[in-house]
C-alpha atoms as a PDB file:
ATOM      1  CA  UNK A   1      14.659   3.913 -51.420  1.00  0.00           C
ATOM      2  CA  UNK A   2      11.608   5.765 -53.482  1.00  0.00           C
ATOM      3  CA  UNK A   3      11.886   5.830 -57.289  1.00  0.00           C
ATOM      4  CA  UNK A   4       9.584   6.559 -59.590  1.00  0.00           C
ATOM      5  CA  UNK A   5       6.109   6.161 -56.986  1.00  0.00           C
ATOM      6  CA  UNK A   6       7.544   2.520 -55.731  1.00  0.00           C
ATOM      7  CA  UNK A   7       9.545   1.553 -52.667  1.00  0.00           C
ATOM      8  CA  UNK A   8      12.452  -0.982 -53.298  1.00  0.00           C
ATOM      9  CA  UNK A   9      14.096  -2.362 -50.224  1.00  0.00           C
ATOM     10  CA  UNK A  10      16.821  -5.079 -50.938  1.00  0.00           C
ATOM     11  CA  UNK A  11      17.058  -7.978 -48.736  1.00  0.00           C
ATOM     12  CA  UNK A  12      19.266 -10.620 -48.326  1.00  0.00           C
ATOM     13  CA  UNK A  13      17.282 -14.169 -48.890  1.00  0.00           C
ATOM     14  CA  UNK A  14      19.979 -16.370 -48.357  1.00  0.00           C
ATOM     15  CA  UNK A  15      23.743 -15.878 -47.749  1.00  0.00           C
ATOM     16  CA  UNK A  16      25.012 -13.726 -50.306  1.00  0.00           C
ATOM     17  CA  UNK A  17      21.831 -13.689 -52.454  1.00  0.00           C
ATOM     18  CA  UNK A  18      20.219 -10.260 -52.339  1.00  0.00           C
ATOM     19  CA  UNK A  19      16.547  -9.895 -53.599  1.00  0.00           C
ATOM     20  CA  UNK A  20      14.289  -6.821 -54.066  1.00  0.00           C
ATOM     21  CA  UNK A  21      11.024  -6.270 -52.789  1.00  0.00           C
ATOM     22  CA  UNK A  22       8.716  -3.043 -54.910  1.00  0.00           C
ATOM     23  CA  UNK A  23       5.587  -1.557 -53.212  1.00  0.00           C
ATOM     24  CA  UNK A  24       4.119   1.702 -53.999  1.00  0.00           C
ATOM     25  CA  UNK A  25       4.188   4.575 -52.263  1.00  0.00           C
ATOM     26  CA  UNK A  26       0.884   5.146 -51.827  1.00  0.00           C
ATOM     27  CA  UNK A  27       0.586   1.423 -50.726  1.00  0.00           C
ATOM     28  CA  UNK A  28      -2.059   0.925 -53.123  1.00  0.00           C
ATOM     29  CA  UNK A  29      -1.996  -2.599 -55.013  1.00  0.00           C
ATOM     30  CA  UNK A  30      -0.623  -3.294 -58.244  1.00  0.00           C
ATOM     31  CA  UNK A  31      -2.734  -5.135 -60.447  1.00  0.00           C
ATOM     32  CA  UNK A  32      -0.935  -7.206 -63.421  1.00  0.00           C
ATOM     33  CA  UNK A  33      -3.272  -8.907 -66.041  1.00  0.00           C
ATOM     34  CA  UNK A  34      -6.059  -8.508 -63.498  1.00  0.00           C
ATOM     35  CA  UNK A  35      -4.106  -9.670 -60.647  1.00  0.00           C
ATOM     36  CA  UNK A  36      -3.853  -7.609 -57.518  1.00  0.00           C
ATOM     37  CA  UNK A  37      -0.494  -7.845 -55.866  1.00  0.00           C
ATOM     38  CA  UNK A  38       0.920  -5.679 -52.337  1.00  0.00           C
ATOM     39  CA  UNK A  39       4.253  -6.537 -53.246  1.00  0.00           C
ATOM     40  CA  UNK A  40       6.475  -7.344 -55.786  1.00  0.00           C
ATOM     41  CA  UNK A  41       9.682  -9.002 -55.325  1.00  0.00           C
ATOM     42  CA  UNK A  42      12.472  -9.381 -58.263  1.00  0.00           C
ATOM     43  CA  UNK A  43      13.187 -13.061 -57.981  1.00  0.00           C
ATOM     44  CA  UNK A  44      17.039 -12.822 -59.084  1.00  0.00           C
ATOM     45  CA  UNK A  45      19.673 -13.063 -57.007  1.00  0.00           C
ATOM     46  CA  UNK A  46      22.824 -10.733 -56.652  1.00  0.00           C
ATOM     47  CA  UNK A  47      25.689 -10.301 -54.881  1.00  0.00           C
ATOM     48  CA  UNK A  48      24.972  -7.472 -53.048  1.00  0.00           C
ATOM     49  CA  UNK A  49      21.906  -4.995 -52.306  1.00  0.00           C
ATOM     50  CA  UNK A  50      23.119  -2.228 -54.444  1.00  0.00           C
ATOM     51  CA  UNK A  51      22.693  -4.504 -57.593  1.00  0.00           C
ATOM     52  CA  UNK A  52      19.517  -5.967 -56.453  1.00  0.00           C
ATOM     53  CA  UNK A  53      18.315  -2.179 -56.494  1.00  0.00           C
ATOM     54  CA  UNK A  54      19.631  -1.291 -59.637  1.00  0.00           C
ATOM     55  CA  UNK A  55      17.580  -4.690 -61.276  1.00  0.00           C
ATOM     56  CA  UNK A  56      14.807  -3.845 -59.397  1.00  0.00           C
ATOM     57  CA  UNK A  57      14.842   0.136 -60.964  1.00  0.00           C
ATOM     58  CA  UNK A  58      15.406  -1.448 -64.699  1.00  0.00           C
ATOM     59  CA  UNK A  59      12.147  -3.850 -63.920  1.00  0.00           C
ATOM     60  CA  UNK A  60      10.022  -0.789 -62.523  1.00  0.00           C
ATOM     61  CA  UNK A  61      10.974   1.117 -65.741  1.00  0.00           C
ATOM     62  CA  UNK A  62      10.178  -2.101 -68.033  1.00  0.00           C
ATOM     63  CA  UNK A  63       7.042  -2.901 -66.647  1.00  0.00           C
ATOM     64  CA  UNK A  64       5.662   0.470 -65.694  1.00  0.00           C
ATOM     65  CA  UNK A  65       2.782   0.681 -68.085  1.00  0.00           C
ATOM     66  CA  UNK A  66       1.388  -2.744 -67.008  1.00  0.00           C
ATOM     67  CA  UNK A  67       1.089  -2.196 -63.499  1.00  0.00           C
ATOM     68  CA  UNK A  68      -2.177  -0.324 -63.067  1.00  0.00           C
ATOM     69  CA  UNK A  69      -4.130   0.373 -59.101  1.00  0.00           C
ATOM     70  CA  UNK A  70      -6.610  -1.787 -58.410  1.00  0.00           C
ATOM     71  CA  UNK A  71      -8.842   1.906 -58.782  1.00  0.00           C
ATOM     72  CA  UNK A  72      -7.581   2.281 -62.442  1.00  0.00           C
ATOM     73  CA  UNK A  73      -7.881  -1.549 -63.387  1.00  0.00           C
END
């Protein structure tokens, strides 16, 4: 799924733990405090996909000012 300029794709890391993994769309790096990253995965787990999407949405919104391209960094 696309939302807001990042991909999130929920996967399953253990049975019944679902995780979510964010990339950008443009597949450009996110950079964090310096830090470049290709992915970012929300390390919580839930019971199912759909709420491993919805935490990873609520992160992407949180965070959203912090995560800069290693161009605008």
């Amino acid at each position: 799924m696309i939302y807001g300029g990042f991909e999130i794709q929920s996967f399953e890391a253990g049975r019944g733990q679902w995780h979510a993994r964010i990339q950008r769309t443009d597949l450009a790096p996110v950079v964090i405090d310096g830090l470049s990253f290709p992915t970012l995965e929300v390390g919580f787990a839930w019971s199912d996909p759909e709420a491993a999407i919805a935490d990873a949405k609520a992160h992407i919104d949180h965070n959203r000012q912090r995560y800069t391209t290693a161009a605008s960094a």
